[in-house]
Protein backbone atom coordinates (compact mmCIF):
# COMPACT_ATOMS: atom_id res chain seq x y z
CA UNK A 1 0.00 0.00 0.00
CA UNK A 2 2.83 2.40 0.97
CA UNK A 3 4.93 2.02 -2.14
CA UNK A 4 1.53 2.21 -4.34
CA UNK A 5 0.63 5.66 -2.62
CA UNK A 6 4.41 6.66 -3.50
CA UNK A 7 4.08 5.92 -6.93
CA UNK A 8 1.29 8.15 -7.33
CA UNK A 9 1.43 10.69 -9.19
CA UNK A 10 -0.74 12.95 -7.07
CA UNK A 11 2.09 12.00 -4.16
CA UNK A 12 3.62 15.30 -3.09
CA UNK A 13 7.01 16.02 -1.52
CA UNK A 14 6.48 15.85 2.11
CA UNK A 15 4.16 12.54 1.88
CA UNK A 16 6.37 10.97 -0.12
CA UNK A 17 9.24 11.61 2.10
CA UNK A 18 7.58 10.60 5.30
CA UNK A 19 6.49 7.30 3.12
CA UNK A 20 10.22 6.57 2.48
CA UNK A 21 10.85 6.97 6.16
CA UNK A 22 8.07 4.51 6.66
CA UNK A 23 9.50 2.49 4.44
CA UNK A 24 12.94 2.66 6.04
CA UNK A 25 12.41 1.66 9.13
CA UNK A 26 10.14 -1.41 7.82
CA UNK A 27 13.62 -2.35 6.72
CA UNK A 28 15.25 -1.57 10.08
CA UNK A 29 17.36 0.72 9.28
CA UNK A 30 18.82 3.13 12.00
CA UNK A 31 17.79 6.81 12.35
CA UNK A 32 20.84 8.09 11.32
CA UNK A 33 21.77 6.46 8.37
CA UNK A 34 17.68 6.51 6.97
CA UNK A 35 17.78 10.37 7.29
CA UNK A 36 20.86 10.59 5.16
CA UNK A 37 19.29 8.38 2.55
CA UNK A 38 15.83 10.00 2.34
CA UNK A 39 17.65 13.67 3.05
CA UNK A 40 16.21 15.37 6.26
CA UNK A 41 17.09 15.00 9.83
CA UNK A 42 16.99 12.18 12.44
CA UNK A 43 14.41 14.12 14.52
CA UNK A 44 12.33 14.33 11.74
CA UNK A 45 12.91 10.22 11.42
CA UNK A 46 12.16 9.68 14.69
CA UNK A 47 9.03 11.68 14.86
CA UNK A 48 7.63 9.85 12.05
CA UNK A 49 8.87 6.45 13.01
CA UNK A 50 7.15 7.35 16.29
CA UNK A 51 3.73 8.04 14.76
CA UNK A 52 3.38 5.37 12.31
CA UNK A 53 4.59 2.83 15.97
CA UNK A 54 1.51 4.47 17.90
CA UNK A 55 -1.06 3.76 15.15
CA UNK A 56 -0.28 0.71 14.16
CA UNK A 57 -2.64 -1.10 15.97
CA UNK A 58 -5.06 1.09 14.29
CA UNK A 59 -3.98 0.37 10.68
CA UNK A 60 -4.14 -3.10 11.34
CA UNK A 61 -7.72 -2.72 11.74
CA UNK A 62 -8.52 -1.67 8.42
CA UNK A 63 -6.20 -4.24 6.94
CA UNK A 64 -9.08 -5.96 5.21
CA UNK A 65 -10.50 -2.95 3.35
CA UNK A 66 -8.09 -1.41 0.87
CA UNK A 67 -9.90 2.12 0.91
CA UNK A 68 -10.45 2.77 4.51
CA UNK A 69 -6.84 1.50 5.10
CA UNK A 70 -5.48 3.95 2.13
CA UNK A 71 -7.41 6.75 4.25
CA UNK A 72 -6.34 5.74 7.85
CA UNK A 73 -2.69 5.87 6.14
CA UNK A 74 -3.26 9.31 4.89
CA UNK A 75 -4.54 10.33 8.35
CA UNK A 76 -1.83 9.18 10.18
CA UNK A 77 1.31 10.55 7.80
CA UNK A 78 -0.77 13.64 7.56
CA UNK A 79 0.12 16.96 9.44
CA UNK A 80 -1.28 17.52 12.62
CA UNK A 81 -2.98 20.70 13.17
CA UNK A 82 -0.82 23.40 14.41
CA UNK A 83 -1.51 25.24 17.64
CA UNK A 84 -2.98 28.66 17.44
CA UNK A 85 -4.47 27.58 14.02
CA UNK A 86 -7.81 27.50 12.57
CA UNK A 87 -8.98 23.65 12.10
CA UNK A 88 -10.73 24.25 9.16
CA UNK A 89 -10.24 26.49 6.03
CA UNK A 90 -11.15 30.02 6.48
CA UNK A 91 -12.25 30.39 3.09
CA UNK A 92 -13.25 27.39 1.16
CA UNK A 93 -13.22 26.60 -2.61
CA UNK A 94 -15.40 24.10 -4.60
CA UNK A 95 -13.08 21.06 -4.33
CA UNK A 96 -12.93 21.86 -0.80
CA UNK A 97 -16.78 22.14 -0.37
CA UNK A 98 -17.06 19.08 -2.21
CA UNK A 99 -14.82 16.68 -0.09
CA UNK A 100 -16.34 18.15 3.02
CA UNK A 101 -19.52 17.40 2.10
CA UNK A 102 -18.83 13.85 1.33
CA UNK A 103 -16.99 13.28 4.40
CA UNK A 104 -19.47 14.38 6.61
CA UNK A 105 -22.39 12.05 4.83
CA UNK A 106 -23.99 15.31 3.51
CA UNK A 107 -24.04 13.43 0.14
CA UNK A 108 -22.80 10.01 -1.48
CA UNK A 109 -21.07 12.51 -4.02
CA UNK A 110 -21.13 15.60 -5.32
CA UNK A 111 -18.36 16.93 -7.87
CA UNK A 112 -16.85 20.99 -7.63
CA UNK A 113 -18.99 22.05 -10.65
CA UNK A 114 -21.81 21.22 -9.08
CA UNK A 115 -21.10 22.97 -5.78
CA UNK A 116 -20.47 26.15 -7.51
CA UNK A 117 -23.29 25.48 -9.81
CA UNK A 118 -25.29 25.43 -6.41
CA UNK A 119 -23.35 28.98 -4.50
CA UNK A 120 -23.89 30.75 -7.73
CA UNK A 121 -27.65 30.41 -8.30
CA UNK A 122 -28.61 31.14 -4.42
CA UNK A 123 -25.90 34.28 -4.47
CA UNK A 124 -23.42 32.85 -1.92
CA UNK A 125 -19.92 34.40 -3.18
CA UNK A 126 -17.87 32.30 -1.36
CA UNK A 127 -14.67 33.90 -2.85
CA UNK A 128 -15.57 37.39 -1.01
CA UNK A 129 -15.19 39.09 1.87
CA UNK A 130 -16.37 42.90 3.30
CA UNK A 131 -15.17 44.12 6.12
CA UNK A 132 -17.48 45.07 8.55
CA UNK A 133 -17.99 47.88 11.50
CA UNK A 134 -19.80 47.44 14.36
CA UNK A 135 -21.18 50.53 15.78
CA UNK A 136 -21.58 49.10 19.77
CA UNK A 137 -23.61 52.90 20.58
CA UNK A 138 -26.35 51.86 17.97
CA UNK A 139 -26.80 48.19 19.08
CA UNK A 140 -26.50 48.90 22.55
CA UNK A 141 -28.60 51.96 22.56
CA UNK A 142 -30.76 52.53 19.49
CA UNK A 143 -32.84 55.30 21.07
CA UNK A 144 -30.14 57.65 21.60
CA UNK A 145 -28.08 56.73 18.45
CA UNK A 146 -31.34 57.73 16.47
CA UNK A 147 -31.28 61.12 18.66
CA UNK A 148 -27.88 62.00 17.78
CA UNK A 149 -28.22 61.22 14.31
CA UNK A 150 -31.08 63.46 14.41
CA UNK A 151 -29.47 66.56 16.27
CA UNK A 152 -26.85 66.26 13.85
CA UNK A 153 -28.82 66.39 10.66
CA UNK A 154 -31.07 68.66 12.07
CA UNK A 155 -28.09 71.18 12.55
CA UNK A 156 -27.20 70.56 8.64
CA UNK A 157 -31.08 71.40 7.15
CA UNK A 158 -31.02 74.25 9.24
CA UNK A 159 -27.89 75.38 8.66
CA UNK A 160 -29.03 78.28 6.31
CA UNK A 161 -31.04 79.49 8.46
CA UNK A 162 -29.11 79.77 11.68
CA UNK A 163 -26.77 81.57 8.89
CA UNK A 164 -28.80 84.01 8.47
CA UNK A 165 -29.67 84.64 12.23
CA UNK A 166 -25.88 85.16 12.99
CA UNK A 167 -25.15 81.64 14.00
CA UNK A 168 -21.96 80.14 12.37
CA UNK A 169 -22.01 75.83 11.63
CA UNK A 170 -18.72 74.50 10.80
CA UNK A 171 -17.32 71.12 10.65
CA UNK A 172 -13.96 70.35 11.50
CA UNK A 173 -11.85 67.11 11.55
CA UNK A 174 -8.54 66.29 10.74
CA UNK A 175 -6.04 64.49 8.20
CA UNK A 176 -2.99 63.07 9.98
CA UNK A 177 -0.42 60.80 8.37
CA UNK A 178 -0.02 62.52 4.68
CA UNK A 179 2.89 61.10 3.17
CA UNK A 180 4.93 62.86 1.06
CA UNK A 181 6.10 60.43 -1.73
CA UNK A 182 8.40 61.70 -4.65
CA UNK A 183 8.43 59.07 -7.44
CA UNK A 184 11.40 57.38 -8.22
CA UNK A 185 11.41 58.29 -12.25
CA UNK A 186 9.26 61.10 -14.04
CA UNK A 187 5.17 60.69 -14.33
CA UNK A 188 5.12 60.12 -18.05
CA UNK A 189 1.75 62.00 -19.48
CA UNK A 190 -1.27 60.51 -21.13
CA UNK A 191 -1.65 60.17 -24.90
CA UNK A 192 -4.25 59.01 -27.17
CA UNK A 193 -4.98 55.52 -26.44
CA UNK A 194 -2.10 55.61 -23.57
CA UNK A 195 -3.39 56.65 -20.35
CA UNK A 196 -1.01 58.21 -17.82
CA UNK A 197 1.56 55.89 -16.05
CA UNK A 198 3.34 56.65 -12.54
CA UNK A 199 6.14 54.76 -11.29
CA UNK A 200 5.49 52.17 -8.92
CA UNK A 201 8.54 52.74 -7.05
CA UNK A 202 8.25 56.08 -4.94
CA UNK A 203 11.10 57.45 -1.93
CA UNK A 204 9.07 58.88 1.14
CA UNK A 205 10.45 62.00 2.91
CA UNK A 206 8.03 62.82 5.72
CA UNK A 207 4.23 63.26 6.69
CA UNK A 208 2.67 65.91 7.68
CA UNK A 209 -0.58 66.67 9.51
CA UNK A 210 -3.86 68.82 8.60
CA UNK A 211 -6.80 69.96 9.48
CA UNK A 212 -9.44 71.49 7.52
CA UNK A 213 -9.05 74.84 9.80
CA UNK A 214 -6.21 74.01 12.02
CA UNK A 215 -3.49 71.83 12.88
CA UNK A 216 -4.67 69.15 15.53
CA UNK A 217 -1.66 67.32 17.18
CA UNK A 218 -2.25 68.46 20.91
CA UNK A 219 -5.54 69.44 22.82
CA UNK A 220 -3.69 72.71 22.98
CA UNK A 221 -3.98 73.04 19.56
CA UNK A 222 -7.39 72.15 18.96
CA UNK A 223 -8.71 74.62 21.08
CA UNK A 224 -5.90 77.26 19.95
CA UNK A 225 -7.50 76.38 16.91
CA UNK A 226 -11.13 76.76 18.05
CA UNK A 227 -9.39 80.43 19.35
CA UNK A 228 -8.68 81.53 16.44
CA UNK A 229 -11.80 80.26 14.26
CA UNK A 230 -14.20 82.26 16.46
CA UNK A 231 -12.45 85.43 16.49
CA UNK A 232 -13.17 85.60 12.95
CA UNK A 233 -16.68 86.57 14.44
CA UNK A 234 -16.20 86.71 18.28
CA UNK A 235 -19.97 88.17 19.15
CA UNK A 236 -22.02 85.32 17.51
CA UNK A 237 -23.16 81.72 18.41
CA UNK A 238 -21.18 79.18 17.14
CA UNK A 239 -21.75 75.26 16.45
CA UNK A 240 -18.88 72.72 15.62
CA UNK A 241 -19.73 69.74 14.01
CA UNK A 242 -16.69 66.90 15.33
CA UNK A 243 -16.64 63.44 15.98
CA UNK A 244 -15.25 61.48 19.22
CA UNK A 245 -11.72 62.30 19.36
CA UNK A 246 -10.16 62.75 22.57
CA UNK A 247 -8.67 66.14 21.55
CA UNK A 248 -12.32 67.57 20.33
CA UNK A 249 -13.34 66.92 24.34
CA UNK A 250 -10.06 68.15 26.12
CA UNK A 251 -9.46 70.12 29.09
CA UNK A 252 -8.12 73.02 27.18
CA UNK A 253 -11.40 72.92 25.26
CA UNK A 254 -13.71 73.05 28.23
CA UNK A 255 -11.40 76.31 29.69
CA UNK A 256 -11.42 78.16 26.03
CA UNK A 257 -15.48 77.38 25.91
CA UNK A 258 -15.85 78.43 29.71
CA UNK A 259 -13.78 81.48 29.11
CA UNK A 260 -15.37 82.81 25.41
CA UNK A 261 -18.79 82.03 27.31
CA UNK A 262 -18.23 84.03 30.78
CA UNK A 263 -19.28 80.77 32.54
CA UNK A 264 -18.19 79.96 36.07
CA UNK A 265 -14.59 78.59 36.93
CA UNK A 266 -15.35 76.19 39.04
CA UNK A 267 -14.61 73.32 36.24
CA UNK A 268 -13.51 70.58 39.06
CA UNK A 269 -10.35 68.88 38.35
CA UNK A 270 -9.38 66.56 35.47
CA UNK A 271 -9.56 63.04 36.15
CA UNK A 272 -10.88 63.20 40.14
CA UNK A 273 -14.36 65.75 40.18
CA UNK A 274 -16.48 68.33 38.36
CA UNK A 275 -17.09 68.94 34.75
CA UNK A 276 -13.21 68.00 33.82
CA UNK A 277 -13.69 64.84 35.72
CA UNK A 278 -13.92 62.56 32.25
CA UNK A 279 -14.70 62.62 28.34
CA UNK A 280 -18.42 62.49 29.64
CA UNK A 281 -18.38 64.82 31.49
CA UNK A 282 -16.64 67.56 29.34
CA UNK A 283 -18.57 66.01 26.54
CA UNK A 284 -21.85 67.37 28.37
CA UNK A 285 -20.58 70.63 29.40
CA UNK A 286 -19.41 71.05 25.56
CA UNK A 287 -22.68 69.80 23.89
CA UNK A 288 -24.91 72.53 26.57
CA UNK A 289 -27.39 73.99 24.21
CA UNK A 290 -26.88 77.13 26.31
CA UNK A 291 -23.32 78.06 25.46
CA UNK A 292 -22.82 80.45 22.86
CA UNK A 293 -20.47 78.06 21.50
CA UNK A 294 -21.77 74.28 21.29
CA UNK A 295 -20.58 71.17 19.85
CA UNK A 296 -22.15 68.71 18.37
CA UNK A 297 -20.68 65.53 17.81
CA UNK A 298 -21.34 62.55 15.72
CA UNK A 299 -22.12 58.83 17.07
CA UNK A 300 -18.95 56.39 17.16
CA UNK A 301 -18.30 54.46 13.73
CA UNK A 302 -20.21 57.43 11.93
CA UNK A 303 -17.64 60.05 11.02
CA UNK A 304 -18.98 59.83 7.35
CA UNK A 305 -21.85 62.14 8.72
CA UNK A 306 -19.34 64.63 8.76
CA UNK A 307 -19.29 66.88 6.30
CA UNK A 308 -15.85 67.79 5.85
CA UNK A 309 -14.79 64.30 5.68
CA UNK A 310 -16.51 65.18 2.11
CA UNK A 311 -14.03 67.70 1.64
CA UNK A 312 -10.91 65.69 2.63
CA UNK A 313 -12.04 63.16 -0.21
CA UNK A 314 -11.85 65.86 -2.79
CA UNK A 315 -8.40 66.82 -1.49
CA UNK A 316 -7.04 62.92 -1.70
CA UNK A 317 -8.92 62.20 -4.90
CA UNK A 318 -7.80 65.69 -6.67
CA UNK A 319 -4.70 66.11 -4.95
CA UNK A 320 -3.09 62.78 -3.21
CA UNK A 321 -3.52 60.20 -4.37
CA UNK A 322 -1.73 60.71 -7.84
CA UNK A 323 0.69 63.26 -6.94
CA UNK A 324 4.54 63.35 -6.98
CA UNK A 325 6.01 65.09 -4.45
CA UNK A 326 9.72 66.24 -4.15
CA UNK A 327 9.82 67.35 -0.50
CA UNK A 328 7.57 68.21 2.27
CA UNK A 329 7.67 71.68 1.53
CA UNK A 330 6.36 71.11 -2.32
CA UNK A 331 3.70 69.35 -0.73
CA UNK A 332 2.60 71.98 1.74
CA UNK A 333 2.38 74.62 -1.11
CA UNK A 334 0.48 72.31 -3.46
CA UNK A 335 -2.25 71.73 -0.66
CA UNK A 336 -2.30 75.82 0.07
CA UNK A 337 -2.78 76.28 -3.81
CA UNK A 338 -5.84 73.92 -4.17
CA UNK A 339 -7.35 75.36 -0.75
CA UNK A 340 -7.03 78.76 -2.38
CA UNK A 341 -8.35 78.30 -5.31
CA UNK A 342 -10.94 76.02 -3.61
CA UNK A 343 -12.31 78.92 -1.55
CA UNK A 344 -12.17 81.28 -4.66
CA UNK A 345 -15.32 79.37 -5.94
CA UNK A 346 -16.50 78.92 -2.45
CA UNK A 347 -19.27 76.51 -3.73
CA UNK A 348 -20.87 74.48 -0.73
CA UNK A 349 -21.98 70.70 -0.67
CA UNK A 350 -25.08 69.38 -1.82
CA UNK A 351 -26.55 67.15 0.75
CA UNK A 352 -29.54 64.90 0.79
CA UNK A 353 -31.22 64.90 4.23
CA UNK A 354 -34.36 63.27 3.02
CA UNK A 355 -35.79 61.27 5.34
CA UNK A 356 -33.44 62.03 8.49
CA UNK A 357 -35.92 61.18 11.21
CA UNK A 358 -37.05 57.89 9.24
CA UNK A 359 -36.29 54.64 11.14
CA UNK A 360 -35.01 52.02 11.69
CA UNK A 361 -31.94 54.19 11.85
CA UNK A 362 -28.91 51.80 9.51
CA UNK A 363 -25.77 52.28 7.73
CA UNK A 364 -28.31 52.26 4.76
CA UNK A 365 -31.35 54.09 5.80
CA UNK A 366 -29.42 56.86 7.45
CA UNK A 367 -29.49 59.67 5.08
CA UNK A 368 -26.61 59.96 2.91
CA UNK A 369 -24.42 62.88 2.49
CA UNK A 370 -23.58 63.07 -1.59
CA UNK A 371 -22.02 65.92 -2.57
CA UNK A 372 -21.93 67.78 -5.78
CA UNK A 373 -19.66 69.43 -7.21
CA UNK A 374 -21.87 71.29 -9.64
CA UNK A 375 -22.48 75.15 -9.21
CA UNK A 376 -26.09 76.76 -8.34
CA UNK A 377 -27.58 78.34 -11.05
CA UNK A 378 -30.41 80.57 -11.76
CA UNK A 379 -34.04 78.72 -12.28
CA UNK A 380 -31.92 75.59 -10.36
CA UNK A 381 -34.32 74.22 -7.15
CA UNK A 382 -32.22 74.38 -4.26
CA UNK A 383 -31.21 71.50 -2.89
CA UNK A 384 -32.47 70.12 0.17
CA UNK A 385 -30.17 71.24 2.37
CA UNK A 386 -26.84 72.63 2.43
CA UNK A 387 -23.68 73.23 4.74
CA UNK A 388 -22.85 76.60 4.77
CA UNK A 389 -19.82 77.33 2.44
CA UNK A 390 -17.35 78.30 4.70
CA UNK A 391 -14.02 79.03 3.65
CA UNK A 392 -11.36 76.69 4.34
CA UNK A 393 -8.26 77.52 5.83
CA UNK A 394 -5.15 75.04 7.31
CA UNK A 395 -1.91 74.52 8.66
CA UNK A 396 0.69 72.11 8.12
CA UNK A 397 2.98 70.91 10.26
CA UNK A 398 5.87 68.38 9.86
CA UNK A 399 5.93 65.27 11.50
C-alpha cells in the first residue's frame, strides 16, 4: 500500500518523504543512516517512526479494506494541526466544499462544478469578503443613536437658516499621516490611447498633519485652533460639528469654551471631580445647548456624517492620491494652492437629508451625504439642504 501511494502521481514532496521513512524503518534501518538516505534530519525520522509505531494497531484494523486503510494511512502521515491555528479552512473553494460534504455524509457525491453550480444560483460568493464595522452605541442603545443622528442632521437642514440669524455651523476634523512620496522616475503623461503611467517605485520624505481649519496634534492646539476660528466673528453663536476624538473633548477645550462664554470657573479637576472629571463629562458641558459656543458631535463608527470628511475626499482624490512630491515643503504649497483656489469658488456641498428622522436608523437608511460638485444656477431648485460654504483655511505641520 505504501509504495503504491508513493508511486502516485498525485504523491507530493512531504508525503512521499515521510512514506520513504516509513518504508525505512520497515527495513530496520537506523535513524541516522535513513535520514541521510531520504535527506532530512533524524528528529524528523524519529518523529515519524514514532507516529506510524503508535497507530499501528489502528492500521491493522482496516487491513481488510483497501480504501479505509489507504485513508487511515493518509490520516496518520498527515500533518497535525498546528496550535494557534484555525482547524478548518477560512475560506473554502469548490473542491474543498465538495470533499467536506462527502466526508461528513452530507451526500454520497457531489463533484466541484456542481457545488459552484449550487453557490452561484442562491448568491453565496464564497470567494468574497467585506469588512465590517460594528457601531456598539447603535446596538446597545438605538434610542439615543437615532437622537444623535437626528441633532446632527437637524443642525445641517437648518444650517441656512441659523446663517442668516448670525449663528456660524462648521465642521472640522482632521487628516494626519499625509505622506509625502516623490516618485522614483518622471510621471510620463497621457496620450491618445495611452493613459497616464506613474512609477510604482516612490522614496518617502516625511508626513505631515492637517486639518481642515487648524493643525490638531495636541488638545492645545485644537482649542488654539477653536481660538482663532471664532475670532473671525467673536460676538455670535457658534456650532462645531466633530466626531469622538479625545482632543475635540479636552481640558483646554472646556477652559477656552468656559472662558469665550463668561461661565463659572469652578470646572472641578481633570480626572478626580467636576465637569473636567472625564470625556463624559466635558462632553456634556461642551454639547450645553446654552453656550454660545456648542458642539455637536457625531455617534462612534459614523464620522462619514461629517461633512468635511466630504471635503478631505476631494483633497485625496484631486490632490493625493496621484501626486509626486519632491519634499515636504512642495507638498505643503500644493495643498495651500488647491485650498485657495478652492475657496475662490467657495461653492458648498449638496446634501440629501431626506428622510433624516425615518427609522429604523442603519448604515443604509441613514441619510446619505452626496455631494456635488456642480455650481447653483439661476431657475436651479435648491437643494435640500446645504452646509454653509465656509471658507477653508489650514496649517501644516511636519511630523
Amino acid at each position: 500500500m505504501l509504495s503504491a501511494l508513493l508511486r502516485r502521481a498525485s504523491c507530493s514532496q512531504a508525503l512521499a518523504l515521510r512514506v520513504r521513512i516509513i518504508l525505512g524503518a520497515g527495513a530496520d534501518q537506523r535513524n541516522e543512516p535513513l535520514a541521510r538516505q531520504v535527506g532530512c534530519t533524524p528528529k524528523t525520522v524519529h518523529k515519524w517512526r514514532g507516529r506510524w509505531l503508535a497507530a499501528i494497531t489502528r492500521l491493522s484494523l482496516a487491513d481488510d479494506e483497501p480504501a479505509a486503510l489507504a485513508q487511515a494511512i493518509a490520516a496518520v502521515l498527515a500533518d497535525a494541526p498546528r496550535s494557534g491555528a484555525p482547524g478548518t479552512f477560512t475560506a473554502w473553494t469548490p473542491r474543498e466544499s465538495a470533499a467536506e460534504a462527502t466526508r461528513q455524509g452530507i451526500v454520497g457525491t457531489i463533484s466541484p462544478r456542481s457545488v459552484g453550480r449550487f453557490l452561484n444560483g442562491r448568491r453565496f460568493a464564497v470567494d468574497r469578503s467585506r469588512s465590517w464595522l460594528n457601531a456598539k452605541t447603535k446596538h446597545a442603545d438605538p434610542d439615543t443613536f437615532a437622537a444623535q443622528v437626528e441633532r446632527l442632521c437637524t443642525a445641517y437642514a437648518y444650517a441656512p437658516m441659523l446663517e442668516a440669524l448670525g449663528c456660524q455651523v462648521v465642521s472640522t476634523d482632521e487628516m494626519t499621516g499625509i505622506q509625502t512620496l516623490g516618485r522614483a522616475a518622471p510621471t510620463k503623461p497621457m496620450r491618445p490611447c495611452c493613459p497616464e503611467r506613474r512609477e510604482h517605485e516612490y522614496i518617502r520624505q516625511s508626513t505631515l498633519n492637517l486639518s481642515a481649519t487648524f493643525n490638531v496634534a495636541t488638545e492645545a492646539d485644537f482649542a488654539a485652533h477653536i481660538a482663532q476660528v471664532t475670532d473671525t466673528d467673536p460676538d455670535a453663536p457658534w456650532l462645531f460639528l466633530a466626531d469622538n476624538r479625545n482632543t475635540h473633548q479636552s481640558e483646554a477645550l472646556v477652559w477656552l469654551v468656559a472662558t469665550r462664554c463668561v461661565l463659572p470657573d469652578d470646572l472641578g479637576v481633570k480626572g478626580r471631580a467636576g465637569i473636567l472629571r472625564s470625556m463624559p463629562s466635558r462632553a456634556a458641558f461642551l454639547s450645553a445647548p446654552a453656550h454660545r459656543l456648542q458642539f455637536l458631535y457625531t455617534p462612534t463608527h459614523t464620522s462619514w456624517l461629517n461633512q468635511i470628511e466630504l471635503w478631505f475626499s476631494i483633497l485625496a482624490r484631486r490632490i493625493l492620491n496621484r501626486g509626486d512630491f519632491a519634499s515636504t515643503d512642495a507638498l505643503r504649497a500644493r495643498i495651500l494652492a488647491f485650498i485657495t483656489d478652492f475657496n475662490r469658488d467657495r461653492h458648498p456641498l449638496q446634501v440629501d437629508l431626506r428622510g433624516a428622522t425615518a427609522l429604523p436608523l442603519n448604515r443604509h437608511t441613514l441619510p446619505r451625504l452626496r455631494t456635488s460638485m456642480r455650481r447653483s444656477e439661476a431657475g436651479t431648485p435648491e437643494p435640500t439642504a446645504c452646509c454653509i460654504p465656509v471658507e477653508y483655511s489650514v496649517h501644516l505641520r511636519s511630523v
